[in-house]
C-alpha atoms as a PDB file:
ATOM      1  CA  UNK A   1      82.333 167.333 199.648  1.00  0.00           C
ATOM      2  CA  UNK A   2      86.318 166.980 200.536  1.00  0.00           C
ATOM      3  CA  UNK A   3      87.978 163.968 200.995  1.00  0.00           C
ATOM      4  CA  UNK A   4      90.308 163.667 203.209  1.00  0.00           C
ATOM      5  CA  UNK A   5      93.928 162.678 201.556  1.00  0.00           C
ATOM      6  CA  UNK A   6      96.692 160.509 203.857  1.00  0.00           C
ATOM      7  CA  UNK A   7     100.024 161.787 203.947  1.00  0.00           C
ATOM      8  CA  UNK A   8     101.995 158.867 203.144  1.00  0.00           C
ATOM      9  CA  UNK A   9     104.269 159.486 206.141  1.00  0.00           C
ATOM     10  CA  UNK A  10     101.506 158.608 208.250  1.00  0.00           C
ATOM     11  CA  UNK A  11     100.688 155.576 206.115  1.00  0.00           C
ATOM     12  CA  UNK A  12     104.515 154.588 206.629  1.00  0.00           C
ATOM     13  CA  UNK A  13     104.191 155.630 210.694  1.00  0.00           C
ATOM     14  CA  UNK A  14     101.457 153.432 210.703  1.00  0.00           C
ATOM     15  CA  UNK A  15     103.082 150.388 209.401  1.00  0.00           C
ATOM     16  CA  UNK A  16     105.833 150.918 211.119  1.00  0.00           C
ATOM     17  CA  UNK A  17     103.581 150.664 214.627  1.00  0.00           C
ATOM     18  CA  UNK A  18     101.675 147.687 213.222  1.00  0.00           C
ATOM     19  CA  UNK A  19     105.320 145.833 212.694  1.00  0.00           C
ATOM     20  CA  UNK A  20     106.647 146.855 216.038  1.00  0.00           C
ATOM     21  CA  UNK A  21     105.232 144.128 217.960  1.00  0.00           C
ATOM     22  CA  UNK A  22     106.675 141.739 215.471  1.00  0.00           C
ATOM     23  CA  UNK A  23     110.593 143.384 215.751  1.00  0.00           C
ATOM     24  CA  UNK A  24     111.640 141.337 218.371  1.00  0.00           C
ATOM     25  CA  UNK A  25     114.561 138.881 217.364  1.00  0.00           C
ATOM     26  CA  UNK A  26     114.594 135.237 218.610  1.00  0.00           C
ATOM     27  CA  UNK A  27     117.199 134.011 221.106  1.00  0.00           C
ATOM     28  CA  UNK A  28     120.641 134.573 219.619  1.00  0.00           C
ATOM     29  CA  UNK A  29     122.952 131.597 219.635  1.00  0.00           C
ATOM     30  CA  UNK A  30     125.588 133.627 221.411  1.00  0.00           C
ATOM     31  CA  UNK A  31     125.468 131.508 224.637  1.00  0.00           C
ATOM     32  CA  UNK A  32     126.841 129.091 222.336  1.00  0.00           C
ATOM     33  CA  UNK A  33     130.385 130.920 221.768  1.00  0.00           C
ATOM     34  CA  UNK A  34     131.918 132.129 225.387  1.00  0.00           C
ATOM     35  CA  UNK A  35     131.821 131.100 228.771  1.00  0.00           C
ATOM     36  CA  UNK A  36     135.023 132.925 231.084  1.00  0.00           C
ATOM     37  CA  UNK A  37     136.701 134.282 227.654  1.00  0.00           C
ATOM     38  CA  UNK A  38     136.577 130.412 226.816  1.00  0.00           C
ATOM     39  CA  UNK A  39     134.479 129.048 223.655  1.00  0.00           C
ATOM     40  CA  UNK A  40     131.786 126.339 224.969  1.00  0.00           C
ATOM     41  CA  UNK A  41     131.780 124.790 221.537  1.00  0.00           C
ATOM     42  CA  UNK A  42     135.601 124.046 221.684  1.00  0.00           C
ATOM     43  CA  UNK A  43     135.416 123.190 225.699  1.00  0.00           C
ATOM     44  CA  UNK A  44     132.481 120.464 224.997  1.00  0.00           C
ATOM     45  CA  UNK A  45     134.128 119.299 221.738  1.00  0.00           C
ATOM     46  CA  UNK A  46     137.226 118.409 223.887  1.00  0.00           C
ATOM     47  CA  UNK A  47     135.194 116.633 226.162  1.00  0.00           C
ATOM     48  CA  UNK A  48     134.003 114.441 223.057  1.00  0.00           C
ATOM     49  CA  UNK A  49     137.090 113.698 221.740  1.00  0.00           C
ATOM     50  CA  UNK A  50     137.870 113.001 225.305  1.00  0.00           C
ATOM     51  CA  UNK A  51     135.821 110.554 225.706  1.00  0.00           C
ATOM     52  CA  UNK A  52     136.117 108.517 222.490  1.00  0.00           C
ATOM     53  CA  UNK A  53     139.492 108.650 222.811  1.00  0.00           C
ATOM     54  CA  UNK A  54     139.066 107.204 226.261  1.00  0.00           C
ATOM     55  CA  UNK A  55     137.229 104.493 225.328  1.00  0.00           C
ATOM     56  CA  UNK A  56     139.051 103.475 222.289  1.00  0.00           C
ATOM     57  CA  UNK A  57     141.990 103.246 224.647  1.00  0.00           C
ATOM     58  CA  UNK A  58     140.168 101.198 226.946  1.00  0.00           C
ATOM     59  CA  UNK A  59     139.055  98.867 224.354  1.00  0.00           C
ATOM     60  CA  UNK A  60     142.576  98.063 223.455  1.00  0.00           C
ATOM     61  CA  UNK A  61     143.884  97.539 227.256  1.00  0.00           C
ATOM     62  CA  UNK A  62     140.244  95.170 227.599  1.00  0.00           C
ATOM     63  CA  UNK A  63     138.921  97.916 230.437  1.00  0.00           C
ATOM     64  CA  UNK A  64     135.827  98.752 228.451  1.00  0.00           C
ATOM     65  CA  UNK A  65     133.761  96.106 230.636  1.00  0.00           C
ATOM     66  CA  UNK A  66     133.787  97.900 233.533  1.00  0.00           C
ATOM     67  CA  UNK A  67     131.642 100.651 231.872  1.00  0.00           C
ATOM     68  CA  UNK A  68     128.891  98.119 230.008  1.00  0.00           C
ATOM     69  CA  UNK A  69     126.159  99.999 232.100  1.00  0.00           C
ATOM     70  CA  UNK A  70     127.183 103.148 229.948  1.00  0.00           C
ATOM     71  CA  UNK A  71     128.280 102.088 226.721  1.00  0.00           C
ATOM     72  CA  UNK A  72     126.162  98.826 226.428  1.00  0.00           C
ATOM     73  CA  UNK A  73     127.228  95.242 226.749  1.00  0.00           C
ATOM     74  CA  UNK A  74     127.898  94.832 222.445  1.00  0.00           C
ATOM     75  CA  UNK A  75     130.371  98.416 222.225  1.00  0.00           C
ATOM     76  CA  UNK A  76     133.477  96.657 222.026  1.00  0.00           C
ATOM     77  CA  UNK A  77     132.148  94.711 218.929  1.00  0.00           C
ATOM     78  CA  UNK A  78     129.765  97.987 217.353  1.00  0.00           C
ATOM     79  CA  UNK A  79     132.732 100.193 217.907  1.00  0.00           C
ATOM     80  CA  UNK A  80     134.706  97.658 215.978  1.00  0.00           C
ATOM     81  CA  UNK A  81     132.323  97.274 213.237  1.00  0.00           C
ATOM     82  CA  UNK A  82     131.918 100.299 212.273  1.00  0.00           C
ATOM     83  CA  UNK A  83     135.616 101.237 212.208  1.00  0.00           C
ATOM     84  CA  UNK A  84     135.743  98.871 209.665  1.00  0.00           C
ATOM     85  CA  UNK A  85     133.038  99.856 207.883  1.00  0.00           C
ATOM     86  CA  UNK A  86     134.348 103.687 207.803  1.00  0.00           C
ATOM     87  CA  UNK A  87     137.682 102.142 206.780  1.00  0.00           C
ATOM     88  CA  UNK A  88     135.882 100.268 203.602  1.00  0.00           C
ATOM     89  CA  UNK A  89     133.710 103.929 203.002  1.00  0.00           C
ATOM     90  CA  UNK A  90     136.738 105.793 203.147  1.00  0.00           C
ATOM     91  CA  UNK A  91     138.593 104.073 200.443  1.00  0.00           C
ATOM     92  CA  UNK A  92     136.122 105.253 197.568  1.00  0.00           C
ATOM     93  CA  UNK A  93     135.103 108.488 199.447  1.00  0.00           C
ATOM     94  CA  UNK A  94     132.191 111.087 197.877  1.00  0.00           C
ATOM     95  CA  UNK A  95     130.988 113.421 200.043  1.00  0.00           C
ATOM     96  CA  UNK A  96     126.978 112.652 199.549  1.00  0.00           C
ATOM     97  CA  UNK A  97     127.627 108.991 199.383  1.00  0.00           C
ATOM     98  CA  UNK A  98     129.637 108.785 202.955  1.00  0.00           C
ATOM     99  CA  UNK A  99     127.141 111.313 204.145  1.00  0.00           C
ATOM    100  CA  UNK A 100     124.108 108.644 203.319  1.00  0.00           C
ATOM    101  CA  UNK A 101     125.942 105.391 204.371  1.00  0.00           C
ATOM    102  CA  UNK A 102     126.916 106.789 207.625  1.00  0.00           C
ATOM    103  CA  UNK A 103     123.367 107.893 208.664  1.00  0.00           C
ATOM    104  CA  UNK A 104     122.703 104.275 207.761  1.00  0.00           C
ATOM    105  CA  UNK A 105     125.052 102.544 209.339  1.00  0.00           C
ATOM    106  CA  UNK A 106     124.411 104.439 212.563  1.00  0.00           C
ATOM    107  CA  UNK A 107     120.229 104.011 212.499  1.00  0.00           C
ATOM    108  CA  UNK A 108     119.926 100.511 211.448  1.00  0.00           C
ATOM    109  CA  UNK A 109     122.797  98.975 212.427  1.00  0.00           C
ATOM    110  CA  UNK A 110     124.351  99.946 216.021  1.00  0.00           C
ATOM    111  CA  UNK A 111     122.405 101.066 218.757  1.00  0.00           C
ATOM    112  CA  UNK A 112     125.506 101.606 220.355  1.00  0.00           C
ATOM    113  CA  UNK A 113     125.406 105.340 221.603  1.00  0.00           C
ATOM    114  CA  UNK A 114     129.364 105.767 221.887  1.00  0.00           C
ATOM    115  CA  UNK A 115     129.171 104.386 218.395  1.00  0.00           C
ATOM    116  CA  UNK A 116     126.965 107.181 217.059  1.00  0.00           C
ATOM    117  CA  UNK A 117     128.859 109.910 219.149  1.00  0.00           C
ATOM    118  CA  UNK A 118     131.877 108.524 217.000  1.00  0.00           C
ATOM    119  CA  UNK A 119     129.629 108.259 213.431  1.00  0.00           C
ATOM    120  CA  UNK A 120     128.637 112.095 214.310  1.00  0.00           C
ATOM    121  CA  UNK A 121     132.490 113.302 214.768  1.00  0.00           C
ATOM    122  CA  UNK A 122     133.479 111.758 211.917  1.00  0.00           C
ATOM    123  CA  UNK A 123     130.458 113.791 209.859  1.00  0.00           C
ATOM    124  CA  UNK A 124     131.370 116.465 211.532  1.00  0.00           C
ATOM    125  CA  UNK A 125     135.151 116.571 211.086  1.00  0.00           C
ATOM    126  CA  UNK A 126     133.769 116.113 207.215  1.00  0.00           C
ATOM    127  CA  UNK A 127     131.973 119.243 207.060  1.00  0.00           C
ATOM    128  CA  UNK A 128     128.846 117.221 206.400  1.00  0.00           C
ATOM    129  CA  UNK A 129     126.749 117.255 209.594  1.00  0.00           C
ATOM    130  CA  UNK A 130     125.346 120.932 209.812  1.00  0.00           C
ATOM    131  CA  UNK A 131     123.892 120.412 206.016  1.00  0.00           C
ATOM    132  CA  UNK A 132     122.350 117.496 207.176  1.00  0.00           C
ATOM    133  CA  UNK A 133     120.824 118.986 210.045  1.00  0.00           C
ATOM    134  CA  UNK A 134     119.311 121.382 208.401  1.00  0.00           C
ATOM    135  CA  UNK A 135     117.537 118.906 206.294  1.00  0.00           C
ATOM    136  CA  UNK A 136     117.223 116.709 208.737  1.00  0.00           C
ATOM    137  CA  UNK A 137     116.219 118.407 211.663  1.00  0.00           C
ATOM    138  CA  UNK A 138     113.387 115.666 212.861  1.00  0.00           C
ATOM    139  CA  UNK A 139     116.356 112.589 212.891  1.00  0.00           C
ATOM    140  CA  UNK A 140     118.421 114.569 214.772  1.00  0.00           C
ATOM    141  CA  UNK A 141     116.171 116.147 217.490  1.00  0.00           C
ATOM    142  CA  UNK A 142     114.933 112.370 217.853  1.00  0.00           C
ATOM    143  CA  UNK A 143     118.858 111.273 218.145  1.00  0.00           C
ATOM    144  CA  UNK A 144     119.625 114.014 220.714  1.00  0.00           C
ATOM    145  CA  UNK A 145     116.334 112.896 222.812  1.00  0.00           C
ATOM    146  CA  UNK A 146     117.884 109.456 222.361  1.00  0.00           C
ATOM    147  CA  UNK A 147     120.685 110.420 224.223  1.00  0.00           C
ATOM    148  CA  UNK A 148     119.202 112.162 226.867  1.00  0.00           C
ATOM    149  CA  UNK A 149     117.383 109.415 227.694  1.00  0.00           C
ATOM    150  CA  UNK A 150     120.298 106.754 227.882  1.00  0.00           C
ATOM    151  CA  UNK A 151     122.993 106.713 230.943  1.00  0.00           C
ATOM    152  CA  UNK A 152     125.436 109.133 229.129  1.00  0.00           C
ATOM    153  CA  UNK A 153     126.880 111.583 230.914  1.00  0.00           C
ATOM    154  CA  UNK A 154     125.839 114.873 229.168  1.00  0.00           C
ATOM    155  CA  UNK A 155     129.806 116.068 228.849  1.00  0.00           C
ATOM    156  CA  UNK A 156     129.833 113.444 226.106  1.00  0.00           C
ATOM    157  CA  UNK A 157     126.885 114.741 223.574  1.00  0.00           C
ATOM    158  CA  UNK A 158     127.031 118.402 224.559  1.00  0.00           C
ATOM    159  CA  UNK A 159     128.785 119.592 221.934  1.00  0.00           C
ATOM    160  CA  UNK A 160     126.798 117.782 219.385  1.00  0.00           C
ATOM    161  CA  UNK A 161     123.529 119.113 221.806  1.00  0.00           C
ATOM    162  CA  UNK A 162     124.607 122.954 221.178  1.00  0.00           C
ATOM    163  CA  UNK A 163     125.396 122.223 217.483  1.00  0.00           C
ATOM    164  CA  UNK A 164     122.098 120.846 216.736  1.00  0.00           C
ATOM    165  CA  UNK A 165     120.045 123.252 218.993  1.00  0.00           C
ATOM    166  CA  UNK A 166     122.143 126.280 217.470  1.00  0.00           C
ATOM    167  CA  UNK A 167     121.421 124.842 213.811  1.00  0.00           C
ATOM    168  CA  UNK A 168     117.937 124.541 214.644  1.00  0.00           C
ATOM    169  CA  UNK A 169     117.384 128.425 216.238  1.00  0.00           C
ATOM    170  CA  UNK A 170     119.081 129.199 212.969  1.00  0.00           C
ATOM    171  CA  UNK A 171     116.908 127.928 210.820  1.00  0.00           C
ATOM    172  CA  UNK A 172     113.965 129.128 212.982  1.00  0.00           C
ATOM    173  CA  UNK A 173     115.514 133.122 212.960  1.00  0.00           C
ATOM    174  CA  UNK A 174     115.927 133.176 209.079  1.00  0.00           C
ATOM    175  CA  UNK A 175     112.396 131.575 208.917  1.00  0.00           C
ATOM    176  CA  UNK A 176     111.417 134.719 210.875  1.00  0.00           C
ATOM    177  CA  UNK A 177     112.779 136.934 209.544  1.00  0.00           C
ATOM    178  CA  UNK A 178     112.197 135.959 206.049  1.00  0.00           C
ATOM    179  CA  UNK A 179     108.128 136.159 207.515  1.00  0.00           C
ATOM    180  CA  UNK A 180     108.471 139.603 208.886  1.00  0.00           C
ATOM    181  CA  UNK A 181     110.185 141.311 205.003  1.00  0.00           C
ATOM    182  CA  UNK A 182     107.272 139.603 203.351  1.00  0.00           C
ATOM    183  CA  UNK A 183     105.335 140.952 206.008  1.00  0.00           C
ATOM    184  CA  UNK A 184     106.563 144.214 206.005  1.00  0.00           C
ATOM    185  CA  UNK A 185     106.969 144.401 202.184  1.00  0.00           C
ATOM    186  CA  UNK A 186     102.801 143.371 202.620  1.00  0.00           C
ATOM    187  CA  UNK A 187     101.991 146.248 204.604  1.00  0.00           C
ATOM    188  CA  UNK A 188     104.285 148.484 202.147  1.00  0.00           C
ATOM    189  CA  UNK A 189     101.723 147.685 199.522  1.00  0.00           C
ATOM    190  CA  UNK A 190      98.767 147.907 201.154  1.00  0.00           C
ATOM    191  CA  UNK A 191      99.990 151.605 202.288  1.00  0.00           C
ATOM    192  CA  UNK A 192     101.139 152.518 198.645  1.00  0.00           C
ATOM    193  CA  UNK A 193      97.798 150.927 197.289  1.00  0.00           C
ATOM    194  CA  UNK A 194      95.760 153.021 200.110  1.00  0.00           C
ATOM    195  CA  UNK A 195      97.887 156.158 199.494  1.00  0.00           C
ATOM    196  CA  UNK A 196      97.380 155.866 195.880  1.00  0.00           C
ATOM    197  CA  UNK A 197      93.257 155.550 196.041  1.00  0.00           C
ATOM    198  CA  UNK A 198      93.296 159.101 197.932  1.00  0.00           C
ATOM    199  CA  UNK A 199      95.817 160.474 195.411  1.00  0.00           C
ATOM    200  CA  UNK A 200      94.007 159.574 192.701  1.00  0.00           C
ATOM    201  CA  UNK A 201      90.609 159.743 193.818  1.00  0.00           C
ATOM    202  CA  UNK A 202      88.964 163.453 192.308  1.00  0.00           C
ATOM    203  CA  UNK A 203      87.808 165.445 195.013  1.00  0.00           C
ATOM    204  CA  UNK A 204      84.924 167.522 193.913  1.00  0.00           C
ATOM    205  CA  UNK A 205      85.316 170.773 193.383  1.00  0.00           C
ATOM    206  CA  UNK A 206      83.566 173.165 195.414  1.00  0.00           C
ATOM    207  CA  UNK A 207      80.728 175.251 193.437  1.00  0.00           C
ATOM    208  CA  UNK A 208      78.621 178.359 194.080  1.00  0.00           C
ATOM    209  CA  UNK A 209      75.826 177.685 196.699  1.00  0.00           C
ATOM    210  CA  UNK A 210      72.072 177.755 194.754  1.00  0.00           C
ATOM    211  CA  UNK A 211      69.440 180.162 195.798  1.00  0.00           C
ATOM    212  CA  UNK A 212      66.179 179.239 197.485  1.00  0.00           C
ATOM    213  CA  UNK A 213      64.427 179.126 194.076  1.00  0.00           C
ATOM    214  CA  UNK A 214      66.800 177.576 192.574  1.00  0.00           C
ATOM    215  CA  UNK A 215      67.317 174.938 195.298  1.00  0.00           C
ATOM    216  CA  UNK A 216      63.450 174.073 194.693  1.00  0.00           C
ATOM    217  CA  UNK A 217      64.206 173.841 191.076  1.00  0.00           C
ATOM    218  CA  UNK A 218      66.850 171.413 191.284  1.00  0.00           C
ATOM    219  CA  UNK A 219      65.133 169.287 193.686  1.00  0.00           C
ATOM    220  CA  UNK A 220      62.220 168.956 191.077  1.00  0.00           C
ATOM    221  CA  UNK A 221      64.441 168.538 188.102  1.00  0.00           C
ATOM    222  CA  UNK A 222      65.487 165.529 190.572  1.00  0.00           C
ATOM    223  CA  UNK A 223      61.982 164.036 191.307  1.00  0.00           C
ATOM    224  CA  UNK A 224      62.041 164.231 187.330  1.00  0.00           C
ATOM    225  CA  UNK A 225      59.279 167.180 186.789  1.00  0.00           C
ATOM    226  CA  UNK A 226      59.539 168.476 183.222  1.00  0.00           C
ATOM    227  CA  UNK A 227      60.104 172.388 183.065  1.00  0.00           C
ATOM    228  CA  UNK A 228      56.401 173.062 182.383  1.00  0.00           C
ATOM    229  CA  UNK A 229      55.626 171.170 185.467  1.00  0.00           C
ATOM    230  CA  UNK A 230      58.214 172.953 187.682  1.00  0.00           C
ATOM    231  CA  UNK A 231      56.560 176.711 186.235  1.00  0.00           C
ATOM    232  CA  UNK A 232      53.352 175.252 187.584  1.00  0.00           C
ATOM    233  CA  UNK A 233      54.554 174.087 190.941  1.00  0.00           C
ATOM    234  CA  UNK A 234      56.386 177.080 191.566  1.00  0.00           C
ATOM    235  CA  UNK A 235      53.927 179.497 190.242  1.00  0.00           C
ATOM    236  CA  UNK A 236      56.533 180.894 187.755  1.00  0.00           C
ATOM    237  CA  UNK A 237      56.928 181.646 183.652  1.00  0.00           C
ATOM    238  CA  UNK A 238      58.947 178.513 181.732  1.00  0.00           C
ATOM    239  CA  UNK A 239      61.556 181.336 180.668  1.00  0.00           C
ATOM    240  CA  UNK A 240      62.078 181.791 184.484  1.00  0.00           C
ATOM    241  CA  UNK A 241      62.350 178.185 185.339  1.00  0.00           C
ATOM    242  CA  UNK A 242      64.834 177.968 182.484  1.00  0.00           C
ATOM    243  CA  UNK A 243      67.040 180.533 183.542  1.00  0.00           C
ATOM    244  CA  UNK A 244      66.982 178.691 187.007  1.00  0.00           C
ATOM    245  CA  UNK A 245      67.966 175.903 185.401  1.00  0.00           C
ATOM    246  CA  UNK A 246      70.725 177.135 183.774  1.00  0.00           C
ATOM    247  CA  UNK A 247      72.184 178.529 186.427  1.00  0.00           C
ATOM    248  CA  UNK A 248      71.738 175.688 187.946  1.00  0.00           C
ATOM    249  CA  UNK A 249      74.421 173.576 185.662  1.00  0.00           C
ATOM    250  CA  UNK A 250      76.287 176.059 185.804  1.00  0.00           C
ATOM    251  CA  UNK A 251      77.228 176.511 189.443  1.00  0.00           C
ATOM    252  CA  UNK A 252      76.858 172.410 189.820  1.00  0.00           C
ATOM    253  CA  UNK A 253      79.554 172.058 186.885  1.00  0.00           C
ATOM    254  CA  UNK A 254      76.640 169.839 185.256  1.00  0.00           C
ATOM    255  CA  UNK A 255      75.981 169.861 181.949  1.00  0.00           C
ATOM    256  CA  UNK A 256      72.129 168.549 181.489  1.00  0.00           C
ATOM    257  CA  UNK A 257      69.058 166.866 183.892  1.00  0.00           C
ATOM    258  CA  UNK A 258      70.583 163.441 183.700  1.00  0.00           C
ATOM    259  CA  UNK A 259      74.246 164.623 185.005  1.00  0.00           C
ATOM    260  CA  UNK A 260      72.309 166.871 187.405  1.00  0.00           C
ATOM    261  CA  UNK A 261      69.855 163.123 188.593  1.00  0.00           C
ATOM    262  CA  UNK A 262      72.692 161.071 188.723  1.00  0.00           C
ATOM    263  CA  UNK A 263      74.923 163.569 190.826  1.00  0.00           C
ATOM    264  CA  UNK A 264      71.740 163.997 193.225  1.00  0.00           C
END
């Protein structure tokens, strides 16, 4: 009997297929970069500075009261406070230490939103806030809600908004695509194991056909009949049943009864 052997392009076609569906690429972060030959991120981080620049100079002429419903009736005090506590972190500055103390200061000690919009520039200005959104994704998701939920107008946490959102497709596409190499490098193996089994597998080689007698022979030698007992069932001499079964091994490629049985 032949078996059938895979070509191992057709091994490789099919994994290809069974990847296809899987090839697609997650939302690029591109709507992130222009808008009219402008850059969004720069446009929204102006508005940011904007508006902490505005308020700062409204705390110093006294105008901040007007906006309490916005910024919250304590933000002249928080945004105080923590100016002087950034002053007091920056005069022994290390990168991980400011990092830590100003997530800190801003979740347990202000929930003053202009505050944190100020605490986040700062990070960011440091070079420390993308790290720390990738490791801490959850805080800042729960921040950004935060501020969709309070009376800010969104011009003021946009930039921060896209930052996070873009950090966090990111970190979703390289999650993705590391799934679909290990996928792909799966299916690789699986096709080289597959091919391999075919390869190696013996196909048996293809022998003379028996005769009628000698058919009947073999089928006895099968069932186990001793030679005497084959010359009696098939009304022939034992040199004649002999000669069958040589013949027998022969064209099978067998080399005694219990090769002959056990390929049966």
């Amino acid at each position: 009997m032949k078996i059938f052997k895979i070509s191992p392009f057709i091994i490789l076609f099919t994994i290809l297929l069974s990847i296809k569906g899987y090839s697609k690429v997650l939302d690029t972060t591109h709507q992130f970069l222009e808008k009219k030959g402008k850059s969004i991120a720069l446009e929204n981080k102006q508005a940011l500075e904007d508006t902490l620049r505005h308020f700062e100079e409204s705390l110093l002429k006294g105008k901040t009261k007007v906006e309490y419903r916005v910024w919250g009736t304590n933000a002249e005090k928080a945004w105080l406070d923590y100016r002087l506590f950034e002053s007091d972190l920056r005069a022994d500055y290390d990168a991980e230490n400011y990092l830590a103390e100003t997530k800190a200061y801003l979740k347990d000690s202000t929930q003053i939103l202009i505050v944190k919009l100020k605490g986040l520039e700062t990070l960011d200005k440091k070079g420390l806030l993308v790290k720390d959104i990738i490791q801490n994704k959850k805080y800042y998701l729960a921040l950004l809600d935060e501020f969709e939920q309070s009376e800010l107008p969104p011009r003021t946490y946009l930039y921060f908004e896209n930052k996070i959102r873009k950090v966090s497709l990111e970190q979703a596409n390289n999650k993705y695509q590391t799934s679909l190499v290990l996928n792909f490098v799966g299916l690789i193996a699986i096709g080289g194991l597959t091919f391999g089994y075919f390869k190696n597998k013996k196909e048996k080689p293809s022998y003379p056909s028996l005769s009628n007698q000698e058919k009947k022979v073999k089928n006895l030698i099968e069932e186990g009949k001793t030679n005497k007992e084959i010359a009696e069932a098939l009304f022939i001499s034992l040199s004649t049943v002999k000669t069958h079964t040589s013949n027998i091994y022969s064209k099978l490629g067998v080399k005694n009864r219990k090769e002959l049985q056990a390929n049966s």
